[in-house]
N, C-alpha and C. Protein backbone atom coordinates (compact mmCIF):
# COMPACT_ATOMS: atom_id res chain seq x y z
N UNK A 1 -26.23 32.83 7.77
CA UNK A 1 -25.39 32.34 6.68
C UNK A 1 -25.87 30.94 6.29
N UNK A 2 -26.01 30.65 5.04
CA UNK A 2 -26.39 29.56 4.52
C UNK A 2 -25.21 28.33 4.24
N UNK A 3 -25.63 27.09 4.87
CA UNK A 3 -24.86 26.06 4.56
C UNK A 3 -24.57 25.82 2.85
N UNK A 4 -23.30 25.80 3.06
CA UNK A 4 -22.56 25.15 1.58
C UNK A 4 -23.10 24.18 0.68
N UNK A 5 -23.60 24.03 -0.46
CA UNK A 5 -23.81 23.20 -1.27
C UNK A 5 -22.87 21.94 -1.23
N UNK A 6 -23.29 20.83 -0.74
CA UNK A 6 -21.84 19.38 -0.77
C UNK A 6 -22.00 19.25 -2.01
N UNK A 7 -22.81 19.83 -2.77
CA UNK A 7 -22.13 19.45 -4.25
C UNK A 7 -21.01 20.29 -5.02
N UNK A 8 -20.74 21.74 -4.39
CA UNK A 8 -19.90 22.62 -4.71
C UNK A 8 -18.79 22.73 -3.91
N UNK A 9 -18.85 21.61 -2.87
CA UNK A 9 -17.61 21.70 -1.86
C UNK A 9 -16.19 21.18 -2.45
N UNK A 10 -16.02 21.00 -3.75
CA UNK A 10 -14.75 20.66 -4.14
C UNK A 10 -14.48 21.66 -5.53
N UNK A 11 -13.53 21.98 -5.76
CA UNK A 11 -13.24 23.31 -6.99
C UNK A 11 -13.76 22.29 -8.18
N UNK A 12 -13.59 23.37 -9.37
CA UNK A 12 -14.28 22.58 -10.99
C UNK A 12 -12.44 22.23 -10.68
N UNK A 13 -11.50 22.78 -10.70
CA UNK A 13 -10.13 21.93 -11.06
C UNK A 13 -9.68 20.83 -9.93
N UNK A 14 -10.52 20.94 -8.99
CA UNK A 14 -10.00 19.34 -8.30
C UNK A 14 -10.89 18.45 -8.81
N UNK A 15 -12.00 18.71 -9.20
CA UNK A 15 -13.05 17.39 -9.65
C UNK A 15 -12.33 17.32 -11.35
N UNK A 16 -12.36 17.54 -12.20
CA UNK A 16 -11.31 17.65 -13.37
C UNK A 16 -10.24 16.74 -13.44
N UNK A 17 -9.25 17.13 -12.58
CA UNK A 17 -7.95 16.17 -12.48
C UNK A 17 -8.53 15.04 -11.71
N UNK A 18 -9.50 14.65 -10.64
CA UNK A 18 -9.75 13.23 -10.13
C UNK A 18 -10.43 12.13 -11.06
N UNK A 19 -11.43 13.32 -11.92
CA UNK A 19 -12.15 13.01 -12.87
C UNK A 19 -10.71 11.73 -14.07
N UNK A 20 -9.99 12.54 -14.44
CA UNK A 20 -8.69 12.28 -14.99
C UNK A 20 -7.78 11.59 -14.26
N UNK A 21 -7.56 11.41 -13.19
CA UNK A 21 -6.84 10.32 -12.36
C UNK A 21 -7.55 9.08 -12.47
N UNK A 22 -9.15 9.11 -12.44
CA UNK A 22 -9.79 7.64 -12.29
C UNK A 22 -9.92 7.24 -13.84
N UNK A 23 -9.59 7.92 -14.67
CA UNK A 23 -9.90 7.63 -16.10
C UNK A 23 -8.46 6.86 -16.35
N UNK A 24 -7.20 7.69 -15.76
CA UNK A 24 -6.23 6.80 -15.89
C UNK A 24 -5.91 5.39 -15.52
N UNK A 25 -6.74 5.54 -13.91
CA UNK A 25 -6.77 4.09 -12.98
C UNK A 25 -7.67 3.39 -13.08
N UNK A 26 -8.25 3.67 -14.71
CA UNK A 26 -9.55 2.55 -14.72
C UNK A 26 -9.22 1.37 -14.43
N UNK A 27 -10.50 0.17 -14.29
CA UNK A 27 -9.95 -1.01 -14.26
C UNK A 27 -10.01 -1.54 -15.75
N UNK A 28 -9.54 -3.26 -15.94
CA UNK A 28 -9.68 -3.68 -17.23
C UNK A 28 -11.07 -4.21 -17.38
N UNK A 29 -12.14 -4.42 -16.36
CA UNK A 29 -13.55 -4.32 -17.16
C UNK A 29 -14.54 -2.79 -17.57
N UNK A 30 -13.98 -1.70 -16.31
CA UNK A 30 -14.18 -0.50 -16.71
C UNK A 30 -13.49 -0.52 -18.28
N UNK A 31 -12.40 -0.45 -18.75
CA UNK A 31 -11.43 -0.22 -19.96
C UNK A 31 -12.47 -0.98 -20.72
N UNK A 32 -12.51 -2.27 -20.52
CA UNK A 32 -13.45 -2.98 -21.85
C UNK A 32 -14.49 -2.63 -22.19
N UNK A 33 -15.45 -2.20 -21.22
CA UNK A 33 -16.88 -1.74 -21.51
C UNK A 33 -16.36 -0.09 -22.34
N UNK A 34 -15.59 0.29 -21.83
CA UNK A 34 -15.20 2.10 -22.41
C UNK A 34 -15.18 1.64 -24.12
N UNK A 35 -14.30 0.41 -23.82
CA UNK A 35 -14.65 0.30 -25.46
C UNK A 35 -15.52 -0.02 -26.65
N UNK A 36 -16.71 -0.71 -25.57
CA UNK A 36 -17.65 -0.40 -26.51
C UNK A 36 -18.34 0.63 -26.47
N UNK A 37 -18.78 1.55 -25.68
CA UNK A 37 -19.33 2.71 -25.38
C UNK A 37 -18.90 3.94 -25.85
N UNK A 38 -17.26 4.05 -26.24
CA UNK A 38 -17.42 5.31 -26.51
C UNK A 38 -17.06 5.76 -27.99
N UNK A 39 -17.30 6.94 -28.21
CA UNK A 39 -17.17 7.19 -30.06
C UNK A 39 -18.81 7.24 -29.97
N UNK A 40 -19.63 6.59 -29.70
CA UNK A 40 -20.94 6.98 -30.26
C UNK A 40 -20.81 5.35 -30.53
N UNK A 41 -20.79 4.32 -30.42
CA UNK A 41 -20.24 3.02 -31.09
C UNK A 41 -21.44 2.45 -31.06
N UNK A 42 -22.12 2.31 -29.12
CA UNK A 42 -23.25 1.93 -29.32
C UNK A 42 -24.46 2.81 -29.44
N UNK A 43 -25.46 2.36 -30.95
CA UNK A 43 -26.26 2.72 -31.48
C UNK A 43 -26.58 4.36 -31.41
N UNK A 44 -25.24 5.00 -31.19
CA UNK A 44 -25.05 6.63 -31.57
C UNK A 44 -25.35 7.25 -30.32
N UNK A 45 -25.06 6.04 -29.26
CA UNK A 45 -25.35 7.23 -27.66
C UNK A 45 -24.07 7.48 -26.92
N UNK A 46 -24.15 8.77 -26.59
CA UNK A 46 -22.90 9.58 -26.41
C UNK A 46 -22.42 9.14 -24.79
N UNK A 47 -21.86 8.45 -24.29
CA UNK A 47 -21.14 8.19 -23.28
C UNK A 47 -20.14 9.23 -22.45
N UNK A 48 -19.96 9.22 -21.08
CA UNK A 48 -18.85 9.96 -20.61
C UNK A 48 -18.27 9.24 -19.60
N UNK A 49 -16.74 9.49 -19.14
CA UNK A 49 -16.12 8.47 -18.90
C UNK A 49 -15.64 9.07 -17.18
N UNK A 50 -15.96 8.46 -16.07
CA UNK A 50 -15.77 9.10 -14.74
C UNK A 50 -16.34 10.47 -14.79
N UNK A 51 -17.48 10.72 -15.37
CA UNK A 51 -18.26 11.91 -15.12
C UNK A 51 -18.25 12.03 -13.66
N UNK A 52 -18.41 13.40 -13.04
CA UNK A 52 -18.91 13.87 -12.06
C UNK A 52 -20.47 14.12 -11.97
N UNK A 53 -20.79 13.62 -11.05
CA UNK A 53 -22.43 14.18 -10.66
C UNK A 53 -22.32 14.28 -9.20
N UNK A 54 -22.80 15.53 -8.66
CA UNK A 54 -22.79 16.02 -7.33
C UNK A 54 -22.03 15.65 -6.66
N UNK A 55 -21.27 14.57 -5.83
CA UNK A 55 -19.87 14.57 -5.20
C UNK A 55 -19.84 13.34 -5.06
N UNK A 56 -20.65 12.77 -6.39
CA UNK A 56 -19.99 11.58 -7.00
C UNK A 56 -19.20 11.33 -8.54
N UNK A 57 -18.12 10.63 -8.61
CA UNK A 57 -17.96 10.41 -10.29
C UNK A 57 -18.58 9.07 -10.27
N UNK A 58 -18.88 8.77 -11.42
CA UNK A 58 -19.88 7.37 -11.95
C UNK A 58 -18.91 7.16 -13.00
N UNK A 59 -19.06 5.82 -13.30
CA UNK A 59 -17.93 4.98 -13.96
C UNK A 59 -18.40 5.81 -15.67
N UNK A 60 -19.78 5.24 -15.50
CA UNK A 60 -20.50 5.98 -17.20
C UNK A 60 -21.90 6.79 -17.42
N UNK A 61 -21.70 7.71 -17.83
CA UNK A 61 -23.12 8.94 -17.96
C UNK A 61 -23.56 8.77 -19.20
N UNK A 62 -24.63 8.52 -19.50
CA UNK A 62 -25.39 8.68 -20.66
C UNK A 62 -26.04 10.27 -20.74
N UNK A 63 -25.98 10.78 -20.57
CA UNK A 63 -26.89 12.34 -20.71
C UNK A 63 -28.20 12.46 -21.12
N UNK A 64 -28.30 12.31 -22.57
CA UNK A 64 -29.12 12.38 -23.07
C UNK A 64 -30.77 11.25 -22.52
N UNK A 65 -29.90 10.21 -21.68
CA UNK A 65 -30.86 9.04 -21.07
C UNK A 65 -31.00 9.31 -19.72
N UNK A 66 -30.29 10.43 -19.17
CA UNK A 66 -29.95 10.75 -17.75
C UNK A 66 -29.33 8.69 -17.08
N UNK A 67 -28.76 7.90 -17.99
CA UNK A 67 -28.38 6.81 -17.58
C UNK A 67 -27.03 6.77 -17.22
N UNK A 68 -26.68 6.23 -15.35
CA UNK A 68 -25.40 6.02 -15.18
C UNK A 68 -25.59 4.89 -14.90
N UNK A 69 -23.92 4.24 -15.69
CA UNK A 69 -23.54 2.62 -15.39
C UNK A 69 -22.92 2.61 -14.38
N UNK A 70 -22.59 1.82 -13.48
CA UNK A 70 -21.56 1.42 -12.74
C UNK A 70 -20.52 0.35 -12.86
N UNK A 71 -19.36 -0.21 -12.97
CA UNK A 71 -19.38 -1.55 -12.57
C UNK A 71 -18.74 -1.67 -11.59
N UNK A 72 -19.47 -2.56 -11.00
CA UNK A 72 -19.07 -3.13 -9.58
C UNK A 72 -18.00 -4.32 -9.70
N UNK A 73 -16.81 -4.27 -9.05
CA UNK A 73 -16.01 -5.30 -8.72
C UNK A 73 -15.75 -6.13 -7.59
N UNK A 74 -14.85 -6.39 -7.35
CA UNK A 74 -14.58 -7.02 -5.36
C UNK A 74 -14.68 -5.91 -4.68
N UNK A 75 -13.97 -4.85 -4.90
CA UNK A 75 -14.27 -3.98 -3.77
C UNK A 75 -15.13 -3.47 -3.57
N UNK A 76 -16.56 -3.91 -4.35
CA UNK A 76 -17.56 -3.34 -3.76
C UNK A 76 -18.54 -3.97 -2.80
N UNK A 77 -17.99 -5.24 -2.84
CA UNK A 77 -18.31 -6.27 -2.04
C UNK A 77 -18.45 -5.42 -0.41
N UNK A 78 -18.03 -5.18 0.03
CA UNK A 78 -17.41 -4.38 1.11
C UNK A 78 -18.28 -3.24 1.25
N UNK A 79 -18.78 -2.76 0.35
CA UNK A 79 -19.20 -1.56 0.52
C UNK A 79 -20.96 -0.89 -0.01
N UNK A 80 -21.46 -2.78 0.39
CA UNK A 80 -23.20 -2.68 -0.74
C UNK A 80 -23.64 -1.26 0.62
N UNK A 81 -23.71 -0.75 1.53
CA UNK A 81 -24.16 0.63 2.04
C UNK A 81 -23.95 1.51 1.60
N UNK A 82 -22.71 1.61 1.44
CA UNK A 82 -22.24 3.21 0.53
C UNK A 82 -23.01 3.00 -0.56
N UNK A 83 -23.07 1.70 -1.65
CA UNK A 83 -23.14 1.65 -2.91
C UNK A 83 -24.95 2.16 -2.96
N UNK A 84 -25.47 1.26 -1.75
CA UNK A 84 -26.81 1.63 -1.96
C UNK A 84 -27.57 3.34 -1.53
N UNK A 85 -26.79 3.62 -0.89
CA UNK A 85 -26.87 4.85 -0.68
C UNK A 85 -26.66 6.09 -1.49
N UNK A 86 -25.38 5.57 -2.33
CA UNK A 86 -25.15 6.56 -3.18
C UNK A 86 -26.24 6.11 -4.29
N UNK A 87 -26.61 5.31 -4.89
CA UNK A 87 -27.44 4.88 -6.05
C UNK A 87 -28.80 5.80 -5.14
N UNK A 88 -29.14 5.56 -4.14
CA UNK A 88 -30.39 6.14 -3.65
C UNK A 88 -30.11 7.66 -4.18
N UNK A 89 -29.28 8.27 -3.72
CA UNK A 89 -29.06 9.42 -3.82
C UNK A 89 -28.87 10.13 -5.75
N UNK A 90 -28.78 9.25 -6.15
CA UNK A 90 -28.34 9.96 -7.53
C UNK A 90 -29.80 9.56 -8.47
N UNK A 91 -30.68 8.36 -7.72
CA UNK A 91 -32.44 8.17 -8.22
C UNK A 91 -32.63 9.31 -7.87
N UNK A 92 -32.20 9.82 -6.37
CA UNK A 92 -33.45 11.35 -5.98
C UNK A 92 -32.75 11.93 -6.95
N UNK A 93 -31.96 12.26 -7.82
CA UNK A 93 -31.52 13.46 -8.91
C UNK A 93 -32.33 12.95 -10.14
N UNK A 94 -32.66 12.03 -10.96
CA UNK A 94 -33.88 11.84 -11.48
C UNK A 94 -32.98 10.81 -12.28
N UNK A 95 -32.18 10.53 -11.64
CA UNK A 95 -30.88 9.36 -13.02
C UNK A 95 -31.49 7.74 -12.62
N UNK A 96 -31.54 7.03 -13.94
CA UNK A 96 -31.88 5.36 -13.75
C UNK A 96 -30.27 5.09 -13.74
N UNK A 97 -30.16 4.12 -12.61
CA UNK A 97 -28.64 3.46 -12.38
C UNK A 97 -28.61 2.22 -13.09
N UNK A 98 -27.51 1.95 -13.43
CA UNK A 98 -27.42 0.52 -14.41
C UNK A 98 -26.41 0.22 -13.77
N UNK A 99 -26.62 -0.87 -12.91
CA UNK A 99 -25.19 -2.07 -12.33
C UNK A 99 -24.81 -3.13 -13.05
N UNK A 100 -23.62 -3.23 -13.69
CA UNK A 100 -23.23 -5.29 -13.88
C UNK A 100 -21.90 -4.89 -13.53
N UNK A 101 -21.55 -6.42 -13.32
CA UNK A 101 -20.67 -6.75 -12.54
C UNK A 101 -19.28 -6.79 -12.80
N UNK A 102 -17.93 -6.92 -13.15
CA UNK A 102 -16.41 -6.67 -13.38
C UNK A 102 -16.53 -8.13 -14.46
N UNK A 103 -17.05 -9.22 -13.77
CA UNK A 103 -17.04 -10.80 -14.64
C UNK A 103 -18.13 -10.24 -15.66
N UNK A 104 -19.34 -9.97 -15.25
CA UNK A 104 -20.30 -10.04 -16.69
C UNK A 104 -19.53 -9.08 -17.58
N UNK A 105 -19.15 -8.20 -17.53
CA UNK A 105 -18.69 -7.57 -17.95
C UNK A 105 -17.21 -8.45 -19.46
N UNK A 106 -16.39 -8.90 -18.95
CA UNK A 106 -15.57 -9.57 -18.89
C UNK A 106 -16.21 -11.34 -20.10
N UNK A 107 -17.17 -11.79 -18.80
CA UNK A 107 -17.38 -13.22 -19.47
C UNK A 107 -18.57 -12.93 -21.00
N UNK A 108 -19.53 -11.76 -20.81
CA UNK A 108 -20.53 -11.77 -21.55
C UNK A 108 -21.06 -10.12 -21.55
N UNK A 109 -19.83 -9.70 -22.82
CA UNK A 109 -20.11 -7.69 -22.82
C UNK A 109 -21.17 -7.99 -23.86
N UNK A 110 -21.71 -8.88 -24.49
CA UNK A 110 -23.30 -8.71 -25.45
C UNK A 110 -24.41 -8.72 -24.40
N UNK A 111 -24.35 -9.39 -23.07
CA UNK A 111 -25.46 -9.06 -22.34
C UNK A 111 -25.43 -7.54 -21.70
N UNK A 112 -24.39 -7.32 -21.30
CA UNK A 112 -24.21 -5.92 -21.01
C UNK A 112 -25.01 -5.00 -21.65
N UNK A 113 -24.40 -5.27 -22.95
CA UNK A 113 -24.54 -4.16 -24.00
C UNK A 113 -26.18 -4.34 -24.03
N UNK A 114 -26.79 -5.36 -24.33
CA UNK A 114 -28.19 -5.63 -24.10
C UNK A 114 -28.95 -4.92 -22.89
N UNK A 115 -28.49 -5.09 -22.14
CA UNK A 115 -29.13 -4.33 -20.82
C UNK A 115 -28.87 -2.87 -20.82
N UNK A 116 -27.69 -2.06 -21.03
CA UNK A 116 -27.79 -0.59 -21.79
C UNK A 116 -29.05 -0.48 -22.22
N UNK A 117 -29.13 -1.18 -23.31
CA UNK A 117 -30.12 -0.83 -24.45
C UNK A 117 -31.28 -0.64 -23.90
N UNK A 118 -31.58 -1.67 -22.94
CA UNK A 118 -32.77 -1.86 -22.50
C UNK A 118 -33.01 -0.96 -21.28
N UNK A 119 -32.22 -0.59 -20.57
CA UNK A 119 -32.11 0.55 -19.55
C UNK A 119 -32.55 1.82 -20.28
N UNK A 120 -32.10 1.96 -21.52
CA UNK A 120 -32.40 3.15 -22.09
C UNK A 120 -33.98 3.03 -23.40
N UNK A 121 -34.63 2.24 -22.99
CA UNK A 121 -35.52 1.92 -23.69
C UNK A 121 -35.30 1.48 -24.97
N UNK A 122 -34.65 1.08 -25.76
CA UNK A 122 -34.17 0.47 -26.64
C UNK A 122 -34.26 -1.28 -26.90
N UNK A 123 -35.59 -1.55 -27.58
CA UNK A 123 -35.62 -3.18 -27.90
C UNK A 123 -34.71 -3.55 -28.46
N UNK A 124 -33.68 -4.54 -28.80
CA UNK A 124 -33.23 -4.51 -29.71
C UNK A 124 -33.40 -5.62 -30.41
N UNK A 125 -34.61 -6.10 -30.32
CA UNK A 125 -35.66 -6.72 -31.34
C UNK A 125 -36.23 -6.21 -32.48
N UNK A 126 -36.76 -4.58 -32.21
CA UNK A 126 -37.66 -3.79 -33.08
C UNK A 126 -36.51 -2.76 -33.42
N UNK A 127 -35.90 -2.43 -32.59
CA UNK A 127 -34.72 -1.24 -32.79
C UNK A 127 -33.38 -1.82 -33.74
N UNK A 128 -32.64 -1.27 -34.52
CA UNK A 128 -31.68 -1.82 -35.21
C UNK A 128 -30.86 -1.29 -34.08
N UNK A 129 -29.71 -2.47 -33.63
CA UNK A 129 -29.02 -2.17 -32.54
C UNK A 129 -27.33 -2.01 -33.47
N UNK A 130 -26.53 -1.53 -33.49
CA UNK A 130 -25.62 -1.52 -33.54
C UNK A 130 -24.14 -0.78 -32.54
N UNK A 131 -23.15 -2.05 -33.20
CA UNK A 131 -22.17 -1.22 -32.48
C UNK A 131 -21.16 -1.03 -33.76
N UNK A 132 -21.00 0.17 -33.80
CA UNK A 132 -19.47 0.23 -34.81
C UNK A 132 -18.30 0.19 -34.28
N UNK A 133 -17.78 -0.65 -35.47
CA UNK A 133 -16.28 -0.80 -34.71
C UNK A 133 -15.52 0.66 -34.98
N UNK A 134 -14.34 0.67 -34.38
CA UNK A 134 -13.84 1.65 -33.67
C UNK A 134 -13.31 2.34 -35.10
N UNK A 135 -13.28 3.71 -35.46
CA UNK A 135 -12.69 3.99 -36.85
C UNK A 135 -11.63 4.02 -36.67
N UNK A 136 -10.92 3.68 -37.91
CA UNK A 136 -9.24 3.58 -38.62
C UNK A 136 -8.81 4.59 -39.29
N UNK A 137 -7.69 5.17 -38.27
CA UNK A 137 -7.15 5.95 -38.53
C UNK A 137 -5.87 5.73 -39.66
N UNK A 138 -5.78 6.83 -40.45
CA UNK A 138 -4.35 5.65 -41.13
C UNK A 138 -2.94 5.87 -40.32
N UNK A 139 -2.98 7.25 -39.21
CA UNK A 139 -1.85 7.05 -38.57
C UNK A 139 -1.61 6.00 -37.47
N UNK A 140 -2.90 5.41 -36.81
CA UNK A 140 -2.91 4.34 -36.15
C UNK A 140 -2.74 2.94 -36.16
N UNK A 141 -1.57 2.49 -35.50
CA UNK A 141 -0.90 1.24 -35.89
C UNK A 141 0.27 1.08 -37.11
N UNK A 142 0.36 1.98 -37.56
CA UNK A 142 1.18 2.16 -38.25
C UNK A 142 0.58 1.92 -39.70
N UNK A 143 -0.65 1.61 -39.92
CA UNK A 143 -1.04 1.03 -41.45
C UNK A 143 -1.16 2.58 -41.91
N UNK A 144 -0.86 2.50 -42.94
CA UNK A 144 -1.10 3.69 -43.80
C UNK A 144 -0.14 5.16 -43.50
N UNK A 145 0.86 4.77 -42.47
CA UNK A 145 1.71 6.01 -42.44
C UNK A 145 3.01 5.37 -43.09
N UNK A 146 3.50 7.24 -43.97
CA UNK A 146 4.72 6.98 -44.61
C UNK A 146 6.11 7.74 -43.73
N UNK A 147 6.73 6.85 -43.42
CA UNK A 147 7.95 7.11 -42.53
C UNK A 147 8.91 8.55 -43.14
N UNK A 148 8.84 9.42 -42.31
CA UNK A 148 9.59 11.14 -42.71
C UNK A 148 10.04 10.94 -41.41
N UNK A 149 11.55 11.59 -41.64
CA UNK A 149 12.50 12.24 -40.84
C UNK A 149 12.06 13.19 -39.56
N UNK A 150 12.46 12.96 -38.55
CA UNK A 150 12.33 14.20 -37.78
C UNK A 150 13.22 15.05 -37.98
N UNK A 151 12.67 16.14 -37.91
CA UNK A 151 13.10 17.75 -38.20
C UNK A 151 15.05 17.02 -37.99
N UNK A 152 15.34 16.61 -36.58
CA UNK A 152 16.31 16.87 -35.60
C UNK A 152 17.51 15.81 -36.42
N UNK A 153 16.86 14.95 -37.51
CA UNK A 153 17.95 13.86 -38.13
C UNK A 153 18.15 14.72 -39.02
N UNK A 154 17.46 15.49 -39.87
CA UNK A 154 17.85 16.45 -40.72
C UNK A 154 18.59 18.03 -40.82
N UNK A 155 19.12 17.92 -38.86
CA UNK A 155 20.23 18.93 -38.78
C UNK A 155 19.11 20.19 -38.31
N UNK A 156 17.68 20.10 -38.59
CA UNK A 156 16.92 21.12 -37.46
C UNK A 156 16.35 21.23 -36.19
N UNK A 157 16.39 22.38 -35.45
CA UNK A 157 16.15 21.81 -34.16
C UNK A 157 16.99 22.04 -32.61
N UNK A 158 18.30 22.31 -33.35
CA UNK A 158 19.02 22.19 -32.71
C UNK A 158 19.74 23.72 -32.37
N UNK A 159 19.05 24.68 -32.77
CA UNK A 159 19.25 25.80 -32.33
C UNK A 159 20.39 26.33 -33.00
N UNK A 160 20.87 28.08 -33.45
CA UNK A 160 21.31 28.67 -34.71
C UNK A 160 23.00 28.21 -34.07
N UNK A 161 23.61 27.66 -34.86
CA UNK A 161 24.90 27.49 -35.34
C UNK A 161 25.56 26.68 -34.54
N UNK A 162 24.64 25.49 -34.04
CA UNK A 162 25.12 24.44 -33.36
C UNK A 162 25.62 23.20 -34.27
N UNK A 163 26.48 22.72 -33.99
CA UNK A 163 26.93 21.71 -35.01
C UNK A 163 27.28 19.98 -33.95
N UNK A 164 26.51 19.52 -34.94
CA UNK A 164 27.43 17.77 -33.62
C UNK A 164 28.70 17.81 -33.85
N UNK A 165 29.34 16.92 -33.22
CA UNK A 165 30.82 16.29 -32.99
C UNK A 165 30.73 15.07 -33.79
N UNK A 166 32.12 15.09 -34.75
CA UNK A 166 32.20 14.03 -35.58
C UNK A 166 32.51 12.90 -34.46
């Protein structure tokens, strides 16, 4: 009998919802960098957010660059073995790792964003680099929506021949 794949040792629906638990418990320099990265924002490369790769999730997957970001905070202080180990382990899968830090992140997201670029071969001397800002929705923030009733102020909703109390 053949040993188990450790990359298949957890179901597609437990990696899914953890996937989705750490997306919820991001941190606020994970959150900041998400915001420039995703939508396609920077220079049209498609980002993913706590991707799974083998029986790791990575903070950010580039695909198309096989590029994962990390960012490292205090608690990784604690843990440069695991960290270097797992980075070893996800080079032998053929991925370039991109580390900065919770502060760079934080004090200076144009160097960040610079080092992306450049992780993914991208001058952005010769290359037109852009980031677009995030599109505007008109239901978002309230600009551009016109205030309608819910069904339930207008007496629907409430199921056949129910009436309120004066």
């Amino acid at each position: 009998m053949s040993q188990p794949d450790p990359d298949d040792v957890r179901s597609a629906g437990y990696r899914r919802a953890r996937a989705r638990r750490l997306r919820r418990e991001s941190t606020f320099p994970e959150r900041s960098l998400w915001y420039l990265l995703r939508d396609r924002r920077l220079s049209s490369l498609k980002f993913r957010r706590q991707h799974p790769i083998g029986p790791y999730f990575v903070d950010f997957y580039c695909a198309a660059y096989r590029l994962v970001i990390e960012v490292d905070g205090r608690t990784h202080d604690d843990r440069a073995d695991q960290d270097i180990s797992r980075q070893r382990d996800l080079e032998s899968r053929g991925l370039v790792v991109h580390r900065v830090g919770n502060d760079e992140v934080l004090d200076d997201p144009e160097s960040v964003v610079l080092g992306i670029l450049k992780a993914v071969g991208i001058d952005p001397d010769l290359d037109p680099v852009f980031i677009q800002p995030p599109p505007r929705s008109p239901t978002r923030g309230g600009e551009g929506r016109s205030p309608s009733p819910s069904p339930r102020s207008r007496g629907e909703g409430r199921g056949e021949g129910s009436r309120r109390s004066p």
